[in-house]
Protein backbone atom coordinates (compact mmCIF):
# COMPACT_ATOMS: atom_id res chain seq x y z
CA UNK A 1 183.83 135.03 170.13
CA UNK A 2 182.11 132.56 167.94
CA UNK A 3 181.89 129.45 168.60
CA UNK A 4 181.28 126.66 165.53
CA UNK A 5 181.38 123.24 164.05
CA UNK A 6 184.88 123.02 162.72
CA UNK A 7 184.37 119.11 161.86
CA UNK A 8 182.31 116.29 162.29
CA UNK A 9 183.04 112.33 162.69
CA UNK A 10 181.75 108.81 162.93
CA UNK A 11 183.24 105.49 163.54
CA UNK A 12 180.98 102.82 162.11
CA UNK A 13 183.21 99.97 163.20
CA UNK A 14 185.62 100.58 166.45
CA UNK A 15 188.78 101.02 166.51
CA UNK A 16 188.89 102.01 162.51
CA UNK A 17 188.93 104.96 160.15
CA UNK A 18 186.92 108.10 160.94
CA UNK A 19 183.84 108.95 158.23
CA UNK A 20 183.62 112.52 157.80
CA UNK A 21 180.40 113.94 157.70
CA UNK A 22 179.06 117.70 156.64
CA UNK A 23 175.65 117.04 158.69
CA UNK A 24 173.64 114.97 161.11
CA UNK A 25 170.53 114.37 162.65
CA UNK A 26 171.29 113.64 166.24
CA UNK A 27 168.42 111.96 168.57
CA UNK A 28 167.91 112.37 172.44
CA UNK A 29 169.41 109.59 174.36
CA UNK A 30 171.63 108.07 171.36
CA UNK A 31 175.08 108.60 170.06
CA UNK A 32 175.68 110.15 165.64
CA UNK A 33 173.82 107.87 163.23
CA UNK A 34 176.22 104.30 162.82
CA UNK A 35 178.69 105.92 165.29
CA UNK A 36 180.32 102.65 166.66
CA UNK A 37 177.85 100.56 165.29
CA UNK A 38 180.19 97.85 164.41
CA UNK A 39 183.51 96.10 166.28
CA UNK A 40 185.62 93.64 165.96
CA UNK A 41 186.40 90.89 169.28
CA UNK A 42 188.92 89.66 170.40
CA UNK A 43 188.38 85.44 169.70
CA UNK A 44 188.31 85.32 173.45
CA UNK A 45 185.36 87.52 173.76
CA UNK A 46 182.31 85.40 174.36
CA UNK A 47 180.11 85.98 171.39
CA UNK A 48 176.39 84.75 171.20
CA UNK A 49 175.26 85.83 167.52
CA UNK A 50 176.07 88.48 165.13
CA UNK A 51 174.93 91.46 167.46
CA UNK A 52 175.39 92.20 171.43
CA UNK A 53 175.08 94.58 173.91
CA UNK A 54 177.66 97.09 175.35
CA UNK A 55 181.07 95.56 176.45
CA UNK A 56 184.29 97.62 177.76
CA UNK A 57 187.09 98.06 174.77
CA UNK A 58 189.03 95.77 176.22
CA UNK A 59 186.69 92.93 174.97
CA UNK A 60 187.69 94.23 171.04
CA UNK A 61 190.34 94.95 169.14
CA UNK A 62 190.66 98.80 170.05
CA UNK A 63 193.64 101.55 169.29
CA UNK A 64 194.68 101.32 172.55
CA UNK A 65 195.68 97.88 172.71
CA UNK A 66 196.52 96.86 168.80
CA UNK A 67 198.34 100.19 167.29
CA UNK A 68 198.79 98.45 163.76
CA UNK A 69 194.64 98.87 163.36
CA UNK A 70 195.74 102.78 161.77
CA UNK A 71 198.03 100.94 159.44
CA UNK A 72 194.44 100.40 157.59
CA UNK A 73 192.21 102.76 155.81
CA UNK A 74 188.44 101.72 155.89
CA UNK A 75 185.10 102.88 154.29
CA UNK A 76 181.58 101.68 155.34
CA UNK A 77 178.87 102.41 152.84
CA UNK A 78 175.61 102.45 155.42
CA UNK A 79 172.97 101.72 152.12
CA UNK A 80 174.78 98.73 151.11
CA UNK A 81 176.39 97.87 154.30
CA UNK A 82 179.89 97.26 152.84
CA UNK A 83 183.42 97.50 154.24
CA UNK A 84 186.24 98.17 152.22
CA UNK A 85 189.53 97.84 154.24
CA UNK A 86 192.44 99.29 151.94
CA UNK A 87 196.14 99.24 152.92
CA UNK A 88 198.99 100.85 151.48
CA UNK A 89 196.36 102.45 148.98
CA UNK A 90 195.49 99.10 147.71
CA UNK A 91 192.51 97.85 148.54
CA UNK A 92 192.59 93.66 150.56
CA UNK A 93 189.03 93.07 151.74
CA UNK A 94 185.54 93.89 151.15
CA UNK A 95 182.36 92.51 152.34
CA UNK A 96 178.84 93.29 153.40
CA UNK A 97 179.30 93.44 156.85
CA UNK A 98 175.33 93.37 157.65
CA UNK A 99 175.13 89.75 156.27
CA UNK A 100 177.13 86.57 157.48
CA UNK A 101 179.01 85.89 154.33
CA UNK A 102 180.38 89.66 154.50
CA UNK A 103 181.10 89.42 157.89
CA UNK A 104 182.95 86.28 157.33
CA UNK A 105 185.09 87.95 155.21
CA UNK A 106 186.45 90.67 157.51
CA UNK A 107 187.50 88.29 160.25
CA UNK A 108 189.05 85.98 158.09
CA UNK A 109 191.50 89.01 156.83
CA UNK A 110 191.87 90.76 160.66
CA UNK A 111 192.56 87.33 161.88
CA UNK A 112 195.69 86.79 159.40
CA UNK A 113 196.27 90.93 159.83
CA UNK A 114 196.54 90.76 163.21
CA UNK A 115 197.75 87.46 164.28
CA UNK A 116 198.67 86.33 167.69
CA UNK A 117 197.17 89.25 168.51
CA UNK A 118 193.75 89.14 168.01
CA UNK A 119 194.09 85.33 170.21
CA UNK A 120 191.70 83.16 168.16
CA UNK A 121 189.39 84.64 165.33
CA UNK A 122 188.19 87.81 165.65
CA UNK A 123 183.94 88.07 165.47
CA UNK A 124 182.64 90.98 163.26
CA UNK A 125 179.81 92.37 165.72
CA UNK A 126 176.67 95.12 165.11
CA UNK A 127 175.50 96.78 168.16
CA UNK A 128 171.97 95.77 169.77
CA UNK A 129 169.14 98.21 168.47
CA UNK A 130 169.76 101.67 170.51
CA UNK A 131 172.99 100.58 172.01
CA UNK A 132 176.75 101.59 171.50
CA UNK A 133 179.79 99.81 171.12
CA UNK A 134 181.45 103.25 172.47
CA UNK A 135 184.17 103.13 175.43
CA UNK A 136 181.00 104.44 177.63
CA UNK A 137 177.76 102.31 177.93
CA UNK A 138 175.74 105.55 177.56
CA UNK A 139 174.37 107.40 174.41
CA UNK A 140 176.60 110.20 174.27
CA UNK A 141 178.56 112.80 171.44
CA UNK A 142 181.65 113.20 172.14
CA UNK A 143 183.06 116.73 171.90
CA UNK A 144 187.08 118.48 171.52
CA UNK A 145 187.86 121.99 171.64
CA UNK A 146 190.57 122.67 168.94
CA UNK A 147 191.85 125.11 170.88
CA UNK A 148 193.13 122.65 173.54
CA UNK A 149 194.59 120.60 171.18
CA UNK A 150 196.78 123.42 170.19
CA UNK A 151 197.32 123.89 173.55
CA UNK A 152 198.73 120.73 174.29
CA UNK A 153 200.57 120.98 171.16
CA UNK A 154 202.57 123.43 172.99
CA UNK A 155 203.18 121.17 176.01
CA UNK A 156 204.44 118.78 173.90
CA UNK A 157 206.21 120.45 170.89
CA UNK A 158 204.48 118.24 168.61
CA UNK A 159 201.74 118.60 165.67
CA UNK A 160 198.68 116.40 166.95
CA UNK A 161 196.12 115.32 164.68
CA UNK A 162 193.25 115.96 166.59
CA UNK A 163 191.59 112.71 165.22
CA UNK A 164 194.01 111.25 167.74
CA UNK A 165 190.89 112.04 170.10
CA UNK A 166 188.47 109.84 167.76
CA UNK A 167 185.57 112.60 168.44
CA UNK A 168 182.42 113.52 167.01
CA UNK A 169 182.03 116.93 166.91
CA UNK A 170 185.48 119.40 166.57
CA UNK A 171 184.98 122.76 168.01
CA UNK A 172 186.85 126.11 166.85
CA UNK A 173 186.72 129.43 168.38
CA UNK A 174 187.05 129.07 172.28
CA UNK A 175 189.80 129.79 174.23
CA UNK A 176 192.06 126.70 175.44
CA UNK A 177 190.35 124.38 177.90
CA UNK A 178 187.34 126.27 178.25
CA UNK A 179 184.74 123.45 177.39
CA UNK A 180 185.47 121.37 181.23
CA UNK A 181 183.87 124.51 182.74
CA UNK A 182 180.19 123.60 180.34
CA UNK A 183 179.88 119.99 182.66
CA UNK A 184 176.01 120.05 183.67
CA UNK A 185 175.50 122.87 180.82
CA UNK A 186 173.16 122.62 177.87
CA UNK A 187 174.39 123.62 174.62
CA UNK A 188 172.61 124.65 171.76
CA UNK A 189 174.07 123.53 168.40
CA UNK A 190 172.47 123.21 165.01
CA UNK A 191 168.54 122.53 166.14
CA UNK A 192 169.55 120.46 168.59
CA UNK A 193 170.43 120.48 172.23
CA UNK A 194 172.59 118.89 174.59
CA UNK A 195 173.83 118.61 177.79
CA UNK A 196 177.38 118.22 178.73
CA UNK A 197 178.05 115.26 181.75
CA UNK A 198 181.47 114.99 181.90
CA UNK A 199 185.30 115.32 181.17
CA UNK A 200 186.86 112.74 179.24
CA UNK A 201 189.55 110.89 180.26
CA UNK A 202 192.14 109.71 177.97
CA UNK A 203 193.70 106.46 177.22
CA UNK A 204 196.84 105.60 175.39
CA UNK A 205 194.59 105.17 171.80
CA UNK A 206 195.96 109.14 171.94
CA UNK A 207 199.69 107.45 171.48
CA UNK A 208 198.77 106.23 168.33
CA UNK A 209 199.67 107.76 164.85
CA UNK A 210 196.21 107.93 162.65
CA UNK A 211 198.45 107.77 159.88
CA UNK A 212 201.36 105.64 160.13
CA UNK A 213 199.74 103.60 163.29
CA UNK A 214 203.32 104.48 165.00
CA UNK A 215 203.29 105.20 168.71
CA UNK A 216 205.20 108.56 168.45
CA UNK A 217 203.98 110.80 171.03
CA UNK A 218 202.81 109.82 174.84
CA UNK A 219 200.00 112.51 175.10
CA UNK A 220 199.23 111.44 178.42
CA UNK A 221 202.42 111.82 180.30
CA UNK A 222 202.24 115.12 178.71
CA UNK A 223 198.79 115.79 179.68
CA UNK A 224 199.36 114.67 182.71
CA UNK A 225 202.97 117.07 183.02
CA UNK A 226 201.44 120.40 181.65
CA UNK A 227 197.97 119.99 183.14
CA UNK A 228 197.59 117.95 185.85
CA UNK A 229 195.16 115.65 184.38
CA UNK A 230 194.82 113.14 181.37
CA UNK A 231 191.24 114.86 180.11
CA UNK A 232 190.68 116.08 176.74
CA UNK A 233 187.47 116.86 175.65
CA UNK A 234 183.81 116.48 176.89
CA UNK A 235 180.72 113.65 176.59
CA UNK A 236 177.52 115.26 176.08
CA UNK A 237 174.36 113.46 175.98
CA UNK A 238 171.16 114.99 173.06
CA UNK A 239 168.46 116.56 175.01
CA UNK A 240 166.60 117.60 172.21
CA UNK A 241 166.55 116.29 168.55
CA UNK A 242 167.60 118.18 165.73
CA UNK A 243 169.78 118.48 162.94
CA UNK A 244 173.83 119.77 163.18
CA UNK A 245 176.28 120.85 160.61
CA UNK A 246 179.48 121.96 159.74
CA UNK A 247 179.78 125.73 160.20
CA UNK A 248 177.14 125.41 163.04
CA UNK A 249 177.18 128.04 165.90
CA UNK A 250 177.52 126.43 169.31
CA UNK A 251 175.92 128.47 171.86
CA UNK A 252 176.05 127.62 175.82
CA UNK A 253 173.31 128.01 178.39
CA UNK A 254 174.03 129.64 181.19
């Protein structure tokens, strides 16, 4: 059976829309290009400038906590560094997010957007140099086997967007759950390599609609009820540099 890139994402600021991508270059120790680069605090995170070092999601405004966030539709443009933040289809805020004035922008709408929620003023942050602003402190891809998704789907007798899972790389052509047994593996994809660390445990970010930002299905109750567990899909760290694309052939080391 075949094994290949069915689809590949980024998340330049947390929490927000997914940038599809046809190809990457991926680099040993680090997560996909911009992946997470940006977030958004909460105004009661401490904040010391316009970039910091890793913090757990609860320090931001994250899916898990603040549903509404997938009520938005967002585009980052990495040459000019601007956000456009549509909703509805209309478009309500734009700014270059790499300078102060842009940034300014952005928190002034999330902090009317969100409200009591966001408890003060949201700050608009960029990641230190080689660091993440991913759930996990570490450099990693993260990595979902369609086929479990589908499997689940059964479990639960709902459609799931699989961008529920907020991955990077979407596999197609495995069998169901197949991918926990590749922990401590390398994998060969594209021109790169990588090696698989561990499973990844869900949080309730999988509740939320990426459409309609709707809590409408409680994946891990039914992860939990079908499986045992709350895990869907891996963390795999690059190895070796190289380049990745849709269409790829993923091949496993044994």
């Amino acid at each position: 059976m075949t094994i290949t890139i069915d689809k590949i994402c980024r998340y330049p600021v947390k929490g927000l829309t997914a940038e599809l991508l046809t190809a990457t270059t991926l680099t040993p120790g680090q997560g996909l290009v911009s992946d997470r680069r940006f977030a958004l605090t909460l105004g009661t995170t401490p904040v010391d400038g316009p970039t910091m070092a890793w913090m757990p999601k609860t320090a931001f405004l994250c899916l898990m906590l603040h549903a509404k966030l997938a009520k938005l539709t967002t585009r980052f443009d990495a040459e000019t560094g601007i956000l456009t933040v549509d909703r509805g289809g209309k478009s309500v805020t734009k700014g270059d997010i790499t300078t102060p004035v842009g940034r300014a922008m952005i928190e002034e709408f999330f902090a009317a957007f969100m409200g009591p929620d966001a408890r003060g003023r949201p700050k608009l942050v960029e990641c230190e140099p080689g660091a993440i602003l991913s759930d996990i402190a570490d450099g990693v891809c993260s990595i979902i086997n369609l086929a479990s998704v589908r499997d689940l789907e059964r479990v639960t007798g709902s459609e799931i967007d699989p961008i529920r899972f907020r991955a990077n790389i979407y596999l197609d052509g495995l069998e169901p759950w197949t991918e926990f047994d590749w922990v401590g593996k390398d994998l060969n994809l594209g021109t790169a390599t990588l090696n698989v660390i561990k499973r990844i445990d869900r949080c309730a970010a999988t509740h939320v609609n990426p459409s309609t930002g709707e809590r409408d299905l409680k994946l891990l109750n039914d992860l939990k009820r079908g499986f045992g567990h709350v895990d869907m899909g891996i963390y795999a760290t690059v190895t070796t540099a190289g380049e990745i694309a849709t269409g790829d052939e993923l091949r496993v080391s044994e």
